[in-house]
C-alpha atoms as a PDB file:
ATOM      1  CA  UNK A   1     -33.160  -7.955  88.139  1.00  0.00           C
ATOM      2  CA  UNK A   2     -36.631  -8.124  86.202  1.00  0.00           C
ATOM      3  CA  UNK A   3     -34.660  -8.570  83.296  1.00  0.00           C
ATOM      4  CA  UNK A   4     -32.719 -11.361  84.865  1.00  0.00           C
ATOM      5  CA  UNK A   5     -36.278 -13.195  86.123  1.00  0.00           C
ATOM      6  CA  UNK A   6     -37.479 -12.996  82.709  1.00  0.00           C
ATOM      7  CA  UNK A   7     -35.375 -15.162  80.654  1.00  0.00           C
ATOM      8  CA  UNK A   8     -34.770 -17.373  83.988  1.00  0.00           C
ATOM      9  CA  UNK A   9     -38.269 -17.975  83.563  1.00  0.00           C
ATOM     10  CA  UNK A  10     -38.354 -18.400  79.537  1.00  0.00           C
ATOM     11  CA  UNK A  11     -35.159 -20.765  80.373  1.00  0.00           C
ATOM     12  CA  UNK A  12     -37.326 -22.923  82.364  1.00  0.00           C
ATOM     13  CA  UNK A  13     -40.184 -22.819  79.660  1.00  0.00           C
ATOM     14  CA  UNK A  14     -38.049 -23.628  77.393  1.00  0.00           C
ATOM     15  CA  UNK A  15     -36.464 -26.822  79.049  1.00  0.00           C
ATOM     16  CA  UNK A  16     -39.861 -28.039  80.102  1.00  0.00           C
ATOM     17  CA  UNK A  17     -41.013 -27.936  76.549  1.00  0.00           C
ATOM     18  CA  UNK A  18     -37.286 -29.690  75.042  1.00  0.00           C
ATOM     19  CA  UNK A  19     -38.010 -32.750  76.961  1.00  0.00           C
ATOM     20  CA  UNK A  20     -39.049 -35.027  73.797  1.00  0.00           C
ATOM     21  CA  UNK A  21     -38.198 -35.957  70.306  1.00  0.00           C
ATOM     22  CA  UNK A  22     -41.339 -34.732  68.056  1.00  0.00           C
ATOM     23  CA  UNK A  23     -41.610 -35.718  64.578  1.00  0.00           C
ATOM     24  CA  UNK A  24     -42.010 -34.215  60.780  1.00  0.00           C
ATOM     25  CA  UNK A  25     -40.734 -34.678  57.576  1.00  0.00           C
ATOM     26  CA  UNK A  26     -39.194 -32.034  54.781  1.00  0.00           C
ATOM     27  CA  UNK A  27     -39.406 -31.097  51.353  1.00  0.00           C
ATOM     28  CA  UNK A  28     -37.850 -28.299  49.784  1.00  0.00           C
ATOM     29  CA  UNK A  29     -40.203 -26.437  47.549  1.00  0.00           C
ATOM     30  CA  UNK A  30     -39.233 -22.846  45.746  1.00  0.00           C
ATOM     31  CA  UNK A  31     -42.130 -21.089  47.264  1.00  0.00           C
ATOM     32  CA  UNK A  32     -44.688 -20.947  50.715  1.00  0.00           C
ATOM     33  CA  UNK A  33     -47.839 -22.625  49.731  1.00  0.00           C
ATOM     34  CA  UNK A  34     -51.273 -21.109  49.856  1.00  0.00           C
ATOM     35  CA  UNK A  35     -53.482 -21.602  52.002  1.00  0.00           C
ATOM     36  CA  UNK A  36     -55.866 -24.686  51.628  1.00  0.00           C
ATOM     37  CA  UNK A  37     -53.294 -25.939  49.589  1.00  0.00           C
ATOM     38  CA  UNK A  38     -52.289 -29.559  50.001  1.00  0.00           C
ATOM     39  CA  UNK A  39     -49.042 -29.427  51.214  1.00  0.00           C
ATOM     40  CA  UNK A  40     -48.378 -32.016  54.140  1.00  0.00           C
ATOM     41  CA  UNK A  41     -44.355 -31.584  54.998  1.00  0.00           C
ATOM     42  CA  UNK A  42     -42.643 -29.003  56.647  1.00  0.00           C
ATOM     43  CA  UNK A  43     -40.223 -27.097  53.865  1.00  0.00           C
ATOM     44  CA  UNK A  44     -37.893 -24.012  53.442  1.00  0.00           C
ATOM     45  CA  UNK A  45     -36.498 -21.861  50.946  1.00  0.00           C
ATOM     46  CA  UNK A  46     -34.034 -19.728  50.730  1.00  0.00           C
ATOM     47  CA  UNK A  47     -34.552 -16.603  48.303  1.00  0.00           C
ATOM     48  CA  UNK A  48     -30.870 -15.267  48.279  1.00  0.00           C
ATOM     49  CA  UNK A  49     -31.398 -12.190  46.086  1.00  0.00           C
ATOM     50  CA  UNK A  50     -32.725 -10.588  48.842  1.00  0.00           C
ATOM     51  CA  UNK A  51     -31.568 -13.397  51.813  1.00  0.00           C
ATOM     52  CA  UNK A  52     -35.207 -14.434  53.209  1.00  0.00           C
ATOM     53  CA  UNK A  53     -35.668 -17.359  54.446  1.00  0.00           C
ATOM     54  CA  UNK A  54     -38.982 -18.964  53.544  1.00  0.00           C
ATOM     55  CA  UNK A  55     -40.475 -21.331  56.406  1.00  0.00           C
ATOM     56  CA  UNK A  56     -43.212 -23.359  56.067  1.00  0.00           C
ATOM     57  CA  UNK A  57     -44.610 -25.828  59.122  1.00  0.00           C
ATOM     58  CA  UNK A  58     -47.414 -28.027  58.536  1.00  0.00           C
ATOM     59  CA  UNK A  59     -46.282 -30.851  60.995  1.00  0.00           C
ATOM     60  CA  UNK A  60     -44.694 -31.426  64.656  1.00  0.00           C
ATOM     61  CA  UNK A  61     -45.165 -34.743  64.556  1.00  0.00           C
ATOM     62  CA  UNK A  62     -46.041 -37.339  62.651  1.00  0.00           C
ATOM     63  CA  UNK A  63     -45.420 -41.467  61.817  1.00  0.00           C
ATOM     64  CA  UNK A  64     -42.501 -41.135  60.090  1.00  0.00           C
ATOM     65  CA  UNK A  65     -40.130 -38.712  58.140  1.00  0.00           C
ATOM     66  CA  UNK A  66     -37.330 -35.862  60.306  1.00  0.00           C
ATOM     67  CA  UNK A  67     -37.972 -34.830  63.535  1.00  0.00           C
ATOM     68  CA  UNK A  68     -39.178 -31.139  63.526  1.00  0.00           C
ATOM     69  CA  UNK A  69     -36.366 -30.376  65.662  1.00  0.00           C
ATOM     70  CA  UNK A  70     -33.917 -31.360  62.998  1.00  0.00           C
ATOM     71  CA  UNK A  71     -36.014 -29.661  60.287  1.00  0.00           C
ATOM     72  CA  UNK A  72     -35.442 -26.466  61.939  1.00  0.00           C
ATOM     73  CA  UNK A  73     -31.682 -27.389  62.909  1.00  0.00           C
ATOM     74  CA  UNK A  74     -31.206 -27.881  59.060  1.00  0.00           C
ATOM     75  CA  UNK A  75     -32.976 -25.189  58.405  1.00  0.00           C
ATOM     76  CA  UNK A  76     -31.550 -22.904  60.600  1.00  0.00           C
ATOM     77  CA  UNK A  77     -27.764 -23.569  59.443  1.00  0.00           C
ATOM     78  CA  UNK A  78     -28.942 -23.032  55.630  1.00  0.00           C
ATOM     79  CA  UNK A  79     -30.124 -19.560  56.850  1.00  0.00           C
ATOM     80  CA  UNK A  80     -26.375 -18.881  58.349  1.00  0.00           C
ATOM     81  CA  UNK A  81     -24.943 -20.561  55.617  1.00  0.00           C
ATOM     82  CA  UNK A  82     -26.632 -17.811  52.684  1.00  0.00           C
ATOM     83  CA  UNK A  83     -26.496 -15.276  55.154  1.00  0.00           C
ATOM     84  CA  UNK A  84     -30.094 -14.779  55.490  1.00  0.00           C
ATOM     85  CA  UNK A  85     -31.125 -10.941  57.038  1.00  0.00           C
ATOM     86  CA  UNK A  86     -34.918 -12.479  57.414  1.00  0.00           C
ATOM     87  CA  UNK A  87     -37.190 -15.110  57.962  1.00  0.00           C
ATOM     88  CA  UNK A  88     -40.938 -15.443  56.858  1.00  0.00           C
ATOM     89  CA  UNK A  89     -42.239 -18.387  59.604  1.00  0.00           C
ATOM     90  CA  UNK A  90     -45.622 -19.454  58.163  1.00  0.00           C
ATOM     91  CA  UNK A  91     -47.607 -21.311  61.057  1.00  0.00           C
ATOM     92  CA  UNK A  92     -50.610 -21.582  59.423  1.00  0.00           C
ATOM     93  CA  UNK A  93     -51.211 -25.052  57.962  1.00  0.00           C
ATOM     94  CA  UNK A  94     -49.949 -26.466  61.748  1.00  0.00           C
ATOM     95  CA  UNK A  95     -52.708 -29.062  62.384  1.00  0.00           C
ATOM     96  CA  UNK A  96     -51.854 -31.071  65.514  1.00  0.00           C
ATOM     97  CA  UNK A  97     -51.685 -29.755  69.087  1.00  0.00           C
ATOM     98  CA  UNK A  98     -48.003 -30.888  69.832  1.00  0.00           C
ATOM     99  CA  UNK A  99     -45.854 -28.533  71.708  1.00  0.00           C
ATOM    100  CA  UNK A 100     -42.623 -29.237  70.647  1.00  0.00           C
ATOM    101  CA  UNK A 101     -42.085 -27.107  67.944  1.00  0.00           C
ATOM    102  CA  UNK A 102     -41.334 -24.119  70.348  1.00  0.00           C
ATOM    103  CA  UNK A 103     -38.573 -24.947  71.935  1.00  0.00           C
ATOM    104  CA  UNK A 104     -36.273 -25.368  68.460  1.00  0.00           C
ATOM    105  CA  UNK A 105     -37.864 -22.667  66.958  1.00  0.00           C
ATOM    106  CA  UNK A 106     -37.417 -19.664  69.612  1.00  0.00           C
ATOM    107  CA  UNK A 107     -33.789 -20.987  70.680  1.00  0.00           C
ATOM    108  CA  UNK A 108     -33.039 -21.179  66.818  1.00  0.00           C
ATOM    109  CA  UNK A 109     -34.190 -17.467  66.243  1.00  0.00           C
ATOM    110  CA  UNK A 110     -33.170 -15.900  69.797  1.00  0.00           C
ATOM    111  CA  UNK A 111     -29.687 -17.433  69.018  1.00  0.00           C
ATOM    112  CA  UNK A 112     -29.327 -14.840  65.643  1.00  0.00           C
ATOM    113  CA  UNK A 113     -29.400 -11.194  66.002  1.00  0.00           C
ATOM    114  CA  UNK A 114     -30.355 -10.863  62.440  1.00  0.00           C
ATOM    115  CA  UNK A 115     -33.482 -12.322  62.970  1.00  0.00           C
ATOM    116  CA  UNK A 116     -34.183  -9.722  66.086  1.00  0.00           C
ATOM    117  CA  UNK A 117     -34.394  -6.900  64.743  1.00  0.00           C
ATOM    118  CA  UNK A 118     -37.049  -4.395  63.102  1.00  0.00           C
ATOM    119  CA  UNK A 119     -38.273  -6.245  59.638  1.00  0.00           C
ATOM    120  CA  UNK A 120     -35.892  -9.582  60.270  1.00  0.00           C
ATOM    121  CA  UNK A 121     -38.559 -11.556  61.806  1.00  0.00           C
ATOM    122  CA  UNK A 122     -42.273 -12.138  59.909  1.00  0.00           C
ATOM    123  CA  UNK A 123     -44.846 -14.960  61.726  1.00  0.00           C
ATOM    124  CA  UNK A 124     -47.806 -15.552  59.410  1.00  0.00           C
ATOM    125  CA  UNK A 125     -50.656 -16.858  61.640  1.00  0.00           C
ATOM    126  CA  UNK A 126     -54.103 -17.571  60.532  1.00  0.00           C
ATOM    127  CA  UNK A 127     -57.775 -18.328  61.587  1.00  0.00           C
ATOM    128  CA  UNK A 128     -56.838 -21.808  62.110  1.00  0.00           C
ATOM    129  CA  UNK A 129     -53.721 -21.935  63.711  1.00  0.00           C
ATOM    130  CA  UNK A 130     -53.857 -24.709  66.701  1.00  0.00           C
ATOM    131  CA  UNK A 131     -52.034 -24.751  69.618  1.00  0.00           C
ATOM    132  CA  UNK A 132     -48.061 -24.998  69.132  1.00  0.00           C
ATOM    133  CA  UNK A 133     -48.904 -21.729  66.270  1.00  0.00           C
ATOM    134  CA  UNK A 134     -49.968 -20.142  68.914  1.00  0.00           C
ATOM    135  CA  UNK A 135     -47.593 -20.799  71.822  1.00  0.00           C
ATOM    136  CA  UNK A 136     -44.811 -20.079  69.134  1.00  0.00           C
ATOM    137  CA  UNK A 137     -46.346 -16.980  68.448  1.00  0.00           C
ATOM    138  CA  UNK A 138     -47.035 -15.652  71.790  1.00  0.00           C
ATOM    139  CA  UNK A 139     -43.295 -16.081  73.060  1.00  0.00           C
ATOM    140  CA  UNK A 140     -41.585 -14.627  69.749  1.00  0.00           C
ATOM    141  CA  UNK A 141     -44.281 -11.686  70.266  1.00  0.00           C
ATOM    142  CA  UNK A 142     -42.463 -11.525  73.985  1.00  0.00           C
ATOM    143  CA  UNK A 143     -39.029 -12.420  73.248  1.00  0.00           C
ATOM    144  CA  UNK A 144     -38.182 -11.706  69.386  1.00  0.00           C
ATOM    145  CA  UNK A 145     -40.894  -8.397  68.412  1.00  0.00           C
ATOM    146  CA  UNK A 146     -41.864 -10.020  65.081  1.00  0.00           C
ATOM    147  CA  UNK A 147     -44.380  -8.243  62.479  1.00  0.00           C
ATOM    148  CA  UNK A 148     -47.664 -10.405  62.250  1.00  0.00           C
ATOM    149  CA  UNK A 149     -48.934 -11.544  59.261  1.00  0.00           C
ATOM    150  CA  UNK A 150     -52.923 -12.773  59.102  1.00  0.00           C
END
């Protein structure tokens, strides 16, 4: 029954969060940036010798360019497409305080077992991680058991 009252109450956290279309835009570089580096777009990659998938946000919204919910829709069937066993989620460059990432993100990596267990699931945080970093974080810690990078 606890069990049942939990993810009734994610559900609803969930749904209450889903309610708008954010924005971002994409690139596609081969590697995660550094840290103070310039990048301003949300990108993936896709190392397939050993299937991890590479995720970079920077953005949930912005003027123009993909909303972040399609980012991680694309990004998410490229991961099932290679086959991907793991995925490095890098929220530290997220700058704004907009929500909406988390919704997308935790249904995306709930939804694949592959990503659940021990070693499939790495969330780099950082010093200066705002708001949406945060709430992402704090519901894959409940939901998904991820290992922390900071």
């Amino acid at each position: 029954m606890k069990s049942i009252m939990s993810w009734a109450r994610f559900a609803l956290i969930l749904v209450s969060l889903g309610c708008a279309d954010p924005t971002a835009t994409l690139s596609r570089p081969a590697a995660l940036p550094a840290v103070g580096s310039e990048q301003q777009d949300n990108s993936y990659s896709i190392n397939s010798a050993d299937r991890t998938v590479n995720v970079t946000v920077v953005r949930v919204r912005g003027e123009t360019g993909e909303p972040v919910h399609a980012f991680l829709r694309r990004m998410f069937e490229s991961a099932d497409s290679a086959d991907a066993r793991r995925i490095v989620l890098d929220l530290r460059s997220i700058t704004d305080s907009d929500a909406r990432l988390v919704t997308p993100l935790v249904r995306g990596i709930l939804k694949r077992d592959q990503f659940l267990r021990d070693g499939g699931l790495y969330v780099v945080t950082g010093s200066q991680s705002f708001s949406p970093a945060q709430n992402a974080a704090t519901l894959l810690q409940q939901y998904a058991h991820p290992i922390f990078v900071q």
